[in-house]
C-alpha atoms as a PDB file:
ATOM      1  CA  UNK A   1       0.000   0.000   0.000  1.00  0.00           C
ATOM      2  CA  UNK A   2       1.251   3.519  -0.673  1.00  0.00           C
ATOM      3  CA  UNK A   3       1.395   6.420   1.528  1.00  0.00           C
ATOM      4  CA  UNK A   4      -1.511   7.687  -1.024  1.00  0.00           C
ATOM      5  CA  UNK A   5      -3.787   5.073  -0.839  1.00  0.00           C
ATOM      6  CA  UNK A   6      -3.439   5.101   2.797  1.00  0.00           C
ATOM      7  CA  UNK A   7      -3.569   9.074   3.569  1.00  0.00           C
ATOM      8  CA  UNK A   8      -7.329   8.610   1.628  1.00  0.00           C
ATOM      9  CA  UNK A   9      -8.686   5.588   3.219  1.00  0.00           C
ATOM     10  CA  UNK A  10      -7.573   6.995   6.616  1.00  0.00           C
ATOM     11  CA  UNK A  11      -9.556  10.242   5.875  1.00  0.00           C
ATOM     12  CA  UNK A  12     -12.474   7.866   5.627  1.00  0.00           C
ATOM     13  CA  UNK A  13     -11.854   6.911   9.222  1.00  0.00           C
ATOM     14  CA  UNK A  14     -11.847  10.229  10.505  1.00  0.00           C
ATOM     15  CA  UNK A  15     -13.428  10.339  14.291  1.00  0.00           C
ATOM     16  CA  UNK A  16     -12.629  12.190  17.224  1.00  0.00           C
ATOM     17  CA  UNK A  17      -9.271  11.284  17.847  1.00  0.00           C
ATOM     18  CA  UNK A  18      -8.198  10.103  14.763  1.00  0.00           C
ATOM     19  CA  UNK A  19      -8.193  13.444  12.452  1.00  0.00           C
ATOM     20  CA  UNK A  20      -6.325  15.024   9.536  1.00  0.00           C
ATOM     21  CA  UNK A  21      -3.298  16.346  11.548  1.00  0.00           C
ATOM     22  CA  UNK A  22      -3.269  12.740  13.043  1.00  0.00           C
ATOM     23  CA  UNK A  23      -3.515  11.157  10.385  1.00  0.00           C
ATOM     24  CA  UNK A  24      -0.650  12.701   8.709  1.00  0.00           C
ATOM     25  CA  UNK A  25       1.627  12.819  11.797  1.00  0.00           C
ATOM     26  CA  UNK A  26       0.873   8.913  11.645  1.00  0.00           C
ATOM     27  CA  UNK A  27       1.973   8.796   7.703  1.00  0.00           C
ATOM     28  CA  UNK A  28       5.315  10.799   8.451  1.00  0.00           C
ATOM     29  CA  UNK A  29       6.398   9.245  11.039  1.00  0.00           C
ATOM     30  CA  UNK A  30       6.188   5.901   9.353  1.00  0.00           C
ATOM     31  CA  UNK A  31       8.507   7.340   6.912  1.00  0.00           C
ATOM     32  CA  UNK A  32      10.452   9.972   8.843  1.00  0.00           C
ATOM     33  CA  UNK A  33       9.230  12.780   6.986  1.00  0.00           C
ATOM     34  CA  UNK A  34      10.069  15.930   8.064  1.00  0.00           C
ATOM     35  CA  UNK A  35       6.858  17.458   7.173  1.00  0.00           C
ATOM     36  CA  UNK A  36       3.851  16.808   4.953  1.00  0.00           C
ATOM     37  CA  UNK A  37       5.558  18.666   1.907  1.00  0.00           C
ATOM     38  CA  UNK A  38       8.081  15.957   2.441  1.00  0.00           C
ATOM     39  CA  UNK A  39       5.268  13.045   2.537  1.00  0.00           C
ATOM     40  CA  UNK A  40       3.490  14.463  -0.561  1.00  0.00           C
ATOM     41  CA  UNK A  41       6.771  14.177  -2.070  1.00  0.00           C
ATOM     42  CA  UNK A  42       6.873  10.428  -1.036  1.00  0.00           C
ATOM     43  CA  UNK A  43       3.070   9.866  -2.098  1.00  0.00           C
ATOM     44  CA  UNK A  44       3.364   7.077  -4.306  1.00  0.00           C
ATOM     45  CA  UNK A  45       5.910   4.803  -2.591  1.00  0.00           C
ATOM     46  CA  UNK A  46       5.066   1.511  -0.106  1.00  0.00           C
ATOM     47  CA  UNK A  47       4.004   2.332   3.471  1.00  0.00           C
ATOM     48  CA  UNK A  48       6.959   0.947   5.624  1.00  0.00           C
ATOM     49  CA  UNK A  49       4.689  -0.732   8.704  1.00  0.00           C
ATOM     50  CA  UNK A  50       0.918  -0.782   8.004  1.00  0.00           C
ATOM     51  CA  UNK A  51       0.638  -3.129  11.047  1.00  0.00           C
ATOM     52  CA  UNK A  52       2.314  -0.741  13.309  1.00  0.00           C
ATOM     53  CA  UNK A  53      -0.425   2.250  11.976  1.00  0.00           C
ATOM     54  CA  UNK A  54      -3.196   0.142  12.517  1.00  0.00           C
ATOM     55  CA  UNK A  55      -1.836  -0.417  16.116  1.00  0.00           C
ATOM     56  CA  UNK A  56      -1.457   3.064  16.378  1.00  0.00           C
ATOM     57  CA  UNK A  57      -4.498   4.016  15.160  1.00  0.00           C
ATOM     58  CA  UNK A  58      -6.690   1.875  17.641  1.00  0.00           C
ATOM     59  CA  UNK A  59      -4.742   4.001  20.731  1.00  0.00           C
ATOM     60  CA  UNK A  60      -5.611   7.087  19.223  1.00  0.00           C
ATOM     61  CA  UNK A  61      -9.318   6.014  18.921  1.00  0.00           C
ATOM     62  CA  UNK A  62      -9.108   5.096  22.554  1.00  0.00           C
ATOM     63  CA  UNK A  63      -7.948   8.315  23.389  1.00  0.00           C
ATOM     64  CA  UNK A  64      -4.052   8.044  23.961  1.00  0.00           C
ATOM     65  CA  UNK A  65      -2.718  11.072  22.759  1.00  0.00           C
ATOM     66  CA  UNK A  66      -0.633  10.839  19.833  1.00  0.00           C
ATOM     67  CA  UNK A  67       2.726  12.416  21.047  1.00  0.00           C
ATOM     68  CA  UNK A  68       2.552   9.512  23.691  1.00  0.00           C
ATOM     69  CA  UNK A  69       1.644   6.952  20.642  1.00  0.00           C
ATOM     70  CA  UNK A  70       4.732   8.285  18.916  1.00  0.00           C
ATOM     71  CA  UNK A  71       6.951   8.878  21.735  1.00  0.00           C
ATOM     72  CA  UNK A  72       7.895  12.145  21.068  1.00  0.00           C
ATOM     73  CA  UNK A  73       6.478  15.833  20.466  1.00  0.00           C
ATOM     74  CA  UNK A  74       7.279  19.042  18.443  1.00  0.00           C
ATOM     75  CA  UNK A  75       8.582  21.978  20.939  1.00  0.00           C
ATOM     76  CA  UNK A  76       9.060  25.390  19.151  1.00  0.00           C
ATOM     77  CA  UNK A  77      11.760  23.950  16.214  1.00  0.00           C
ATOM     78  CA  UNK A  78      12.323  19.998  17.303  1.00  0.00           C
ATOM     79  CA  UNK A  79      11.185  16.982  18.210  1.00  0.00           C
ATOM     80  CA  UNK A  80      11.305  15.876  22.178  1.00  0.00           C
ATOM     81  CA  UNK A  81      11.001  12.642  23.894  1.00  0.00           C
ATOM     82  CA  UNK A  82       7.770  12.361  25.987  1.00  0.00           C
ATOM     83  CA  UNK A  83       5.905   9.390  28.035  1.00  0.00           C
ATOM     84  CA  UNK A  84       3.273   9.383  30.286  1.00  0.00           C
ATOM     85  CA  UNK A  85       5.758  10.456  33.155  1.00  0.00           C
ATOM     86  CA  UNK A  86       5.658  14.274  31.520  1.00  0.00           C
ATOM     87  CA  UNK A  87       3.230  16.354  30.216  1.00  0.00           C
ATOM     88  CA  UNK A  88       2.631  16.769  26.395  1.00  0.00           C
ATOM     89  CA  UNK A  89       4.422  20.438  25.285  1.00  0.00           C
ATOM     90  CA  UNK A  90       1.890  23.024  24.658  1.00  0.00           C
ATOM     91  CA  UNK A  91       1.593  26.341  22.484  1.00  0.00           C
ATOM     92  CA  UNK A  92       1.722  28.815  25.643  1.00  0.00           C
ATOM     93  CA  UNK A  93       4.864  26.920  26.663  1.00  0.00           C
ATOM     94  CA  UNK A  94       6.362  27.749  23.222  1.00  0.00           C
ATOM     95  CA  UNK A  95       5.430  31.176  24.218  1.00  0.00           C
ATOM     96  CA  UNK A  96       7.206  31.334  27.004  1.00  0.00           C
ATOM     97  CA  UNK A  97      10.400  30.032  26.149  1.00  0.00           C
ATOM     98  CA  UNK A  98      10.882  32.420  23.159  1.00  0.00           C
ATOM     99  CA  UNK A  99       9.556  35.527  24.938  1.00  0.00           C
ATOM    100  CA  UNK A 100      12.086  34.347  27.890  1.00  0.00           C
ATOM    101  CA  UNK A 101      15.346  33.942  25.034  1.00  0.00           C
ATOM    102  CA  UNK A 102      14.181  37.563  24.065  1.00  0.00           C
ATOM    103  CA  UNK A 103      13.931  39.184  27.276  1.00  0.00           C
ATOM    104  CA  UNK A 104      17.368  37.675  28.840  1.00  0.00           C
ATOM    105  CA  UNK A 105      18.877  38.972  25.362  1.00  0.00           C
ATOM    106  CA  UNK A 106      17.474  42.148  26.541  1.00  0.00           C
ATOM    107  CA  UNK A 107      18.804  41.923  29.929  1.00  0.00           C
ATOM    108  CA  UNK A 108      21.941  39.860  29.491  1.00  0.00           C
ATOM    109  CA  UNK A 109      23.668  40.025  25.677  1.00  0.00           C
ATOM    110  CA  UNK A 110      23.211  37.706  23.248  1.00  0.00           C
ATOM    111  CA  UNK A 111      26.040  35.568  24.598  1.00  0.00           C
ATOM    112  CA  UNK A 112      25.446  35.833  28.390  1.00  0.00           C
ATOM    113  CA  UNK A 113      27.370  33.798  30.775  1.00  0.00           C
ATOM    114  CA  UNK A 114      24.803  33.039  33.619  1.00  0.00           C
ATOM    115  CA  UNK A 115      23.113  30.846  35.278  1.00  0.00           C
ATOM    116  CA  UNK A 116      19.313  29.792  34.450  1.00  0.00           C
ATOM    117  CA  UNK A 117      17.211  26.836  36.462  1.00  0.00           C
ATOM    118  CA  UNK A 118      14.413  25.292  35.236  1.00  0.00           C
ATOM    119  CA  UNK A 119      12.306  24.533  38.152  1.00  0.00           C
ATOM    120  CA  UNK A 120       9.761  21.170  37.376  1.00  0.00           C
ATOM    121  CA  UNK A 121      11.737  20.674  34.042  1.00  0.00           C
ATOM    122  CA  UNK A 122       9.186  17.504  33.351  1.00  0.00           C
ATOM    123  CA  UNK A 123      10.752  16.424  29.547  1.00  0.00           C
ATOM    124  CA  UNK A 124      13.250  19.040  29.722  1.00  0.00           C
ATOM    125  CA  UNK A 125      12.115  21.212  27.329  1.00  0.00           C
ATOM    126  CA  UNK A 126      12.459  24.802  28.843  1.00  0.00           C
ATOM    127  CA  UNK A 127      15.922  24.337  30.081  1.00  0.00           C
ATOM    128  CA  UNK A 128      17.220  22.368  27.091  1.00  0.00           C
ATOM    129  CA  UNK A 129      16.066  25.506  24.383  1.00  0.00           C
ATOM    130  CA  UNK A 130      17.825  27.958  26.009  1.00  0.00           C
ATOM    131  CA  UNK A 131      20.995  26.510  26.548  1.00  0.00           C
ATOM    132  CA  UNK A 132      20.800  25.692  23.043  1.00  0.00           C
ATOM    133  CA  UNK A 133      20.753  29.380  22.359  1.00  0.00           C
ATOM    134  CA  UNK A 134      22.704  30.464  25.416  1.00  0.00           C
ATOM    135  CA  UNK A 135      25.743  27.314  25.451  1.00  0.00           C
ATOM    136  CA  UNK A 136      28.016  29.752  27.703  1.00  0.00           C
ATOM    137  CA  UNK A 137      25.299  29.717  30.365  1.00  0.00           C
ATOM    138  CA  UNK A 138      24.792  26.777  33.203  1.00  0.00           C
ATOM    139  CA  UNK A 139      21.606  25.316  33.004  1.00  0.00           C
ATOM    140  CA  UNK A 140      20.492  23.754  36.069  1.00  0.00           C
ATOM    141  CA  UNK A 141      17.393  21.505  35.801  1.00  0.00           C
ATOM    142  CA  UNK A 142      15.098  20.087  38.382  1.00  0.00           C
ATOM    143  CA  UNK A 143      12.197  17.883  39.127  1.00  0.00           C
ATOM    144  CA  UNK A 144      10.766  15.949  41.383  1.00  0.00           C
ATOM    145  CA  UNK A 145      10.051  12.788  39.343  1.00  0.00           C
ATOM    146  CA  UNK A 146      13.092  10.535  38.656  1.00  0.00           C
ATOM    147  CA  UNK A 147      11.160   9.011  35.515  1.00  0.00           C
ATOM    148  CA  UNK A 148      10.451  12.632  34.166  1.00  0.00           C
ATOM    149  CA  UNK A 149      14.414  13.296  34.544  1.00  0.00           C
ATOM    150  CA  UNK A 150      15.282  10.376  32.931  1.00  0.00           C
ATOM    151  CA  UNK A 151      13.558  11.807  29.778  1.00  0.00           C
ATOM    152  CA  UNK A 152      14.833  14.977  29.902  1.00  0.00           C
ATOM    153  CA  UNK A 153      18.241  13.568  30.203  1.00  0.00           C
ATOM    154  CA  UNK A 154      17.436  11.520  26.642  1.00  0.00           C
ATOM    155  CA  UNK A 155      16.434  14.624  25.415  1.00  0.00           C
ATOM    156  CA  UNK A 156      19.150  16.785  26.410  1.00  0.00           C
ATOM    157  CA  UNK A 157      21.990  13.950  24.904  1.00  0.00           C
ATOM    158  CA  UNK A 158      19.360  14.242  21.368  1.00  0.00           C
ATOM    159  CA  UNK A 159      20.067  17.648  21.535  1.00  0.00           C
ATOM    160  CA  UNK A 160      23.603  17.736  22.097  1.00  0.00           C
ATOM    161  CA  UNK A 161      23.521  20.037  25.587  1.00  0.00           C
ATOM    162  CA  UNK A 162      25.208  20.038  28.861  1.00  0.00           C
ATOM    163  CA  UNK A 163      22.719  19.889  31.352  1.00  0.00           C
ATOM    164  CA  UNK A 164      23.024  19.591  35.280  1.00  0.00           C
ATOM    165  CA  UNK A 165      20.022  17.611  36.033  1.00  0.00           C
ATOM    166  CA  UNK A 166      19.361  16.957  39.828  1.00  0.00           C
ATOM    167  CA  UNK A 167      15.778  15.465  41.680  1.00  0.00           C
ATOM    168  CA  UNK A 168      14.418  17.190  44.662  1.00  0.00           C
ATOM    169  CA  UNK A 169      11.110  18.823  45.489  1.00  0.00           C
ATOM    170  CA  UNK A 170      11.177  22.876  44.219  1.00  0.00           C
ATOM    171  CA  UNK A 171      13.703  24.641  45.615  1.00  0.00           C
ATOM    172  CA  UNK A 172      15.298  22.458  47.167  1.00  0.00           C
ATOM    173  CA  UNK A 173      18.180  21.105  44.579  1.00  0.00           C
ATOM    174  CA  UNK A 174      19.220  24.525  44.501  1.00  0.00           C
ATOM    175  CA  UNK A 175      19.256  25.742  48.236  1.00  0.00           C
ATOM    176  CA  UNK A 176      23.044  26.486  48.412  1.00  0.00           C
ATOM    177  CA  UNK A 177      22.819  28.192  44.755  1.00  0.00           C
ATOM    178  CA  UNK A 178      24.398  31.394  44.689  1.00  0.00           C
ATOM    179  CA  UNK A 179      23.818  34.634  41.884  1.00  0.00           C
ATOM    180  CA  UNK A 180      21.370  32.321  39.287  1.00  0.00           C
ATOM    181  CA  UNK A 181      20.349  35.030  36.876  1.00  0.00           C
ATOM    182  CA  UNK A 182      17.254  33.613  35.329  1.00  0.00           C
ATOM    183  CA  UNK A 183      14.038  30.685  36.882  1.00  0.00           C
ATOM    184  CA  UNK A 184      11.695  29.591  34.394  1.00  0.00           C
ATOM    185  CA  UNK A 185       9.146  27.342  35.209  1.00  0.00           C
ATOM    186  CA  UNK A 186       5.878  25.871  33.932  1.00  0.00           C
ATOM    187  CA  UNK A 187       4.360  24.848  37.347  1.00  0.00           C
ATOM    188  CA  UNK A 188       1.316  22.804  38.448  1.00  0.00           C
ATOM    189  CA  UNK A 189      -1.335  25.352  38.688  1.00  0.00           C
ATOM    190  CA  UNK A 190      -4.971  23.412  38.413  1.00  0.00           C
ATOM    191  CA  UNK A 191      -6.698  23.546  41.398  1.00  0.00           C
ATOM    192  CA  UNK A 192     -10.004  21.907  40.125  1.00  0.00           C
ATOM    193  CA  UNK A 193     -10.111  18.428  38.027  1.00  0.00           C
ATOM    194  CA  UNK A 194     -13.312  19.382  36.328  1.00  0.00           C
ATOM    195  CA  UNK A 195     -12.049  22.047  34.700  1.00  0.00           C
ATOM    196  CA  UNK A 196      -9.374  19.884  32.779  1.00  0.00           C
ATOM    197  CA  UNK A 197     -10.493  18.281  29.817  1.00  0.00           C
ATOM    198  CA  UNK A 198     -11.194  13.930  29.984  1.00  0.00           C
ATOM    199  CA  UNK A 199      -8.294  12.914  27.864  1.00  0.00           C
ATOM    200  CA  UNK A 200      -5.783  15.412  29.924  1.00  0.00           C
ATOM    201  CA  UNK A 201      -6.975  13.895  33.038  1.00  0.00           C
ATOM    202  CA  UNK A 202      -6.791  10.294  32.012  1.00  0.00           C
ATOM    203  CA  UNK A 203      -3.422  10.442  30.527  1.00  0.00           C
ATOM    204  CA  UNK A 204      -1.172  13.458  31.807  1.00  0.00           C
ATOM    205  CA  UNK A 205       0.872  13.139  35.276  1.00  0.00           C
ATOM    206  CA  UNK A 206      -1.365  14.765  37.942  1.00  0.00           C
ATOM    207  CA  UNK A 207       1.700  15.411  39.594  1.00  0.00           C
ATOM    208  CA  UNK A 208       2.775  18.478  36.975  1.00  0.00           C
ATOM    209  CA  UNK A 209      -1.246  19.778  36.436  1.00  0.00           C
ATOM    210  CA  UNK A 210      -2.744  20.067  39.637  1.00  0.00           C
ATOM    211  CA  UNK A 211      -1.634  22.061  43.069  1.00  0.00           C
ATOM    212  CA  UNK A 212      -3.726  22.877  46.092  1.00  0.00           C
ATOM    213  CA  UNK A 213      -3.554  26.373  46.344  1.00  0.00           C
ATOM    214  CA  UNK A 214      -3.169  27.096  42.712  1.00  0.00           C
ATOM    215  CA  UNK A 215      -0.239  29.941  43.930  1.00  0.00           C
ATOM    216  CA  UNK A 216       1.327  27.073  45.768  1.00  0.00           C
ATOM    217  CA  UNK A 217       4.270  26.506  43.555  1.00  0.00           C
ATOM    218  CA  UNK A 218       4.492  30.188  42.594  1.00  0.00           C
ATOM    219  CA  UNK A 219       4.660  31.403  46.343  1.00  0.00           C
ATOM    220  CA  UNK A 220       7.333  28.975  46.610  1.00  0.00           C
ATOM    221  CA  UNK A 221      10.132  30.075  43.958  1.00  0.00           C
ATOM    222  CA  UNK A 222       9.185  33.607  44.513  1.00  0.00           C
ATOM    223  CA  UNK A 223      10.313  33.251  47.566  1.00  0.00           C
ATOM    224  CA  UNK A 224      13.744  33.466  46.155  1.00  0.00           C
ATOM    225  CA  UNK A 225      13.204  36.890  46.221  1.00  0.00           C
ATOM    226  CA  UNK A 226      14.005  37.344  49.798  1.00  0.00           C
ATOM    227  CA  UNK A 227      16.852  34.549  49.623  1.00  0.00           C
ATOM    228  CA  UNK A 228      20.751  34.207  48.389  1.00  0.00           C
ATOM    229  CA  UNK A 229      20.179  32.405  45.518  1.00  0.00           C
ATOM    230  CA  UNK A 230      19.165  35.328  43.173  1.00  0.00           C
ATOM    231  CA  UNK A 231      22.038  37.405  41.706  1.00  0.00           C
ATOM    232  CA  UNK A 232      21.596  40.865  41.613  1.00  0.00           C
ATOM    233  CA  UNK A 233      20.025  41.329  38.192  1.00  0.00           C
ATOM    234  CA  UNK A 234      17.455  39.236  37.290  1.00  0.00           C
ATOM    235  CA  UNK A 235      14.336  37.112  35.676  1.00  0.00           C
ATOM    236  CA  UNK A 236      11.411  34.724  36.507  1.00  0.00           C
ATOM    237  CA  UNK A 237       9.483  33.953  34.302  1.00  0.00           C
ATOM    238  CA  UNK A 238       6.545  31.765  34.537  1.00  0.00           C
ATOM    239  CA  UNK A 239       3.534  29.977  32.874  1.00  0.00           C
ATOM    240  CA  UNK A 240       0.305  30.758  34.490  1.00  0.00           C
ATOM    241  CA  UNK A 241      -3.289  29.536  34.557  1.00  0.00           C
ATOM    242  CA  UNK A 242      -4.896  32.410  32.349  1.00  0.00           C
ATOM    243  CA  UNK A 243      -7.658  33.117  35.693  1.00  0.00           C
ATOM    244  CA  UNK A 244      -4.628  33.681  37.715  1.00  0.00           C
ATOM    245  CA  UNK A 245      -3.821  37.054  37.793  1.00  0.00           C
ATOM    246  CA  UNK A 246      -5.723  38.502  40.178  1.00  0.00           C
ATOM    247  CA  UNK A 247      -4.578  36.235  43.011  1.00  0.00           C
ATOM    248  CA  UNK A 248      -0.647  36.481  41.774  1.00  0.00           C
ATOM    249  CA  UNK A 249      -1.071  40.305  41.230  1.00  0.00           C
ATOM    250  CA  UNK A 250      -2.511  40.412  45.348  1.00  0.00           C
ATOM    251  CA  UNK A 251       0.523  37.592  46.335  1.00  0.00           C
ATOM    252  CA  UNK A 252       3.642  39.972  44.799  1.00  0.00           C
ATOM    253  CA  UNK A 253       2.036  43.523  45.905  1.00  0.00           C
ATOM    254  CA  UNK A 254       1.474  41.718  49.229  1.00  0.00           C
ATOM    255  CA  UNK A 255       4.595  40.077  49.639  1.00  0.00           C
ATOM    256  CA  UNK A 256       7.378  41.499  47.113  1.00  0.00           C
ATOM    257  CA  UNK A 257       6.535  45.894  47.362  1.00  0.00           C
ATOM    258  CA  UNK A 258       8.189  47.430  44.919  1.00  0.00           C
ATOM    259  CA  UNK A 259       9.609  44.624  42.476  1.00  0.00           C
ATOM    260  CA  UNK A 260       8.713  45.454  38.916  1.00  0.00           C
ATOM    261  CA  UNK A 261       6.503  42.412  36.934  1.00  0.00           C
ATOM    262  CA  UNK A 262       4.334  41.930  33.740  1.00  0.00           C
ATOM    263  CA  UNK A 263       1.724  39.784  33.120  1.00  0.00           C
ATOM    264  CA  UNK A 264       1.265  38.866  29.326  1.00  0.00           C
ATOM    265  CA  UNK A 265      -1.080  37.642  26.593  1.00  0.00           C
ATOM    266  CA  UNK A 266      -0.914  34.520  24.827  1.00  0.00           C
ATOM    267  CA  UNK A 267      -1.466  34.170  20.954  1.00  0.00           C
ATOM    268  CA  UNK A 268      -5.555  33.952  21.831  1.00  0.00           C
ATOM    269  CA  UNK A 269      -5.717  36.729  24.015  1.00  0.00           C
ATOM    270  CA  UNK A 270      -5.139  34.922  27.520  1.00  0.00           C
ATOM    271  CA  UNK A 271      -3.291  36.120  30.299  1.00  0.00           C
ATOM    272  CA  UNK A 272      -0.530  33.090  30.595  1.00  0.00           C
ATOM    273  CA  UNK A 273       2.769  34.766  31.574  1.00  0.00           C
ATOM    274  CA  UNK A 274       4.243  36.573  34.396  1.00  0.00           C
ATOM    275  CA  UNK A 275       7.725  38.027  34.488  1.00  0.00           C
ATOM    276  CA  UNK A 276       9.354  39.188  37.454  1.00  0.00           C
ATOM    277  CA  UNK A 277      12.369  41.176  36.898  1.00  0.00           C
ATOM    278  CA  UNK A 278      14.944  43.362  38.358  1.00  0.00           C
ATOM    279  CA  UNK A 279      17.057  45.120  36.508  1.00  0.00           C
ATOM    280  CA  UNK A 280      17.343  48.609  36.277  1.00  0.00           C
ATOM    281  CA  UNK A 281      17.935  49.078  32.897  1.00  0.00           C
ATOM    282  CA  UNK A 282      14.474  47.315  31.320  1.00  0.00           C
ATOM    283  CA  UNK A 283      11.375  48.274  32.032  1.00  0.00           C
ATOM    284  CA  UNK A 284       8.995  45.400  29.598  1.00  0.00           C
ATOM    285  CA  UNK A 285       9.290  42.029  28.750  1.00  0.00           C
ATOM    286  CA  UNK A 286       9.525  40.850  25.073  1.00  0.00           C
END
């Protein structure tokens, strides 16, 4: 059978799960297209494992997202390892990592020498772009799952980075951490299951979606503020939950007077970033 003959009966098949950006994300995998330019291209010549599609197919159907079908995911220019033991790499995380390169360009040069954590690094993603684009920086990455490390560590040897990976809860891998220049994180920040949709829930570690308070894990590395570990200048930068910015406007004017922050927008118009920054020679985010 030909990739052809098997794009169009699949489009027959169409359900739920089982769509047209599924359907050719199956097809290219099979023959490690890059793209489907690069299938099209390919059209007319035999499928390499039918029986592995069909197998793939009837997890989709169920449900099973297809990054975790695959084993991997598309993050802002590559492919990453995933598994159940991390959560699947969203849009508003692209977001945040480019608006984050940007913003310690502004801050820092374009070939800074600093140091950057990753707090709840889950696949690795976060901490593994920018030392891609920042290699004379230390890149410190932590979580509290062993299994989630283990991925980012495949990931980081994929992508060719040094990476100093530790396990611990938060903060706590980097207590005795002096002058780090930049935190991103993507926290846990659901505070209600019903509000997460069924195939999220069924699949996705609870462990990085929900947290009782939502602010929870934000309180926690903002606390930095009033610790050691910060250097002088710097930048946190996090994802929020886009009906968060009321109660993380009242916990920084509450707890942090007079540190400059900015929430921001995503691509549809949802409030899903804060930055926290001090540095006395910016005054917005990218």
């Amino acid at each position: 059978m030909t990739y052809r003959e098997l794009y169009f009966n699949l489009q027959k098949r169409k359900s739920k799960y089982l769509n047209n950006t599924t359907i050719k994300s199956l097809l290219q995998d099979d023959g490690n297209f890059s793209d489907f330019f690069n299938l099209i291209n390919h059209f007319d010549e035999q499928v390499k494992n039918v029986d592995q599609i069909e197998s793939n197919i009837v997890r989709i159907e169920a449900g099973e997202p297809i990054q975790y079908v695959l084993g991997y995911a598309f993050f802002v220019n590559s492919n990453y390892v995933v598994s159940k033991d991390v959560l699947i790499p969203r849009q508003e995380t692209e977001e945040l990592a480019v608006a984050t390169l940007k913003t310690i360009v502004k801050m820092f040069g374009k070939e800074p020498k600093i140091k950057i954590v990753d707090i709840g690094t889950g696949s690795g993603i976060l901490g593994i772009y920018l030392k891609e684009y920042f290699p004379n920086s230390s890149v410190i990455c932590t979580d509290i799952s062993e299994n989630s490390l283990q991925i980012a560590k495949i990931n980081a040897k994929n992508h060719h980075v040094e990476i100093d990976f530790r396990q611990g809860d938060m903060l706590d891998p980097i207590e005795d951490e002096k002058d780090v220049a930049v935190i991103i994180s993507n926290p846990p920040y659901i505070g209600d299951e019903s509000t997460v949709d069924p195939q999220t829930l069924k699949y996705e570690p609870h462990l990085a979606l929900f947290a009782t308070p939502k602010t929870k894990y934000y309180e926690i590395i903002m606390s930095t503020i009033d610790s050691q570990i910060l250097a002088d200048k710097y930048l946190l930068a996090f994802e929020i939950g886009e009906d968060m910015k009321e109660e993380l406007t009242h916990l920084i004017e509450t707890n942090y007077k007079g540190i400059m922050y900015k929430f921001e927008k995503d691509i549809y118009g949802k409030t899903r970033f804060l930055y926290i920054i001090k540095d006395e020679g910016i005054t917005y985010v990218a």
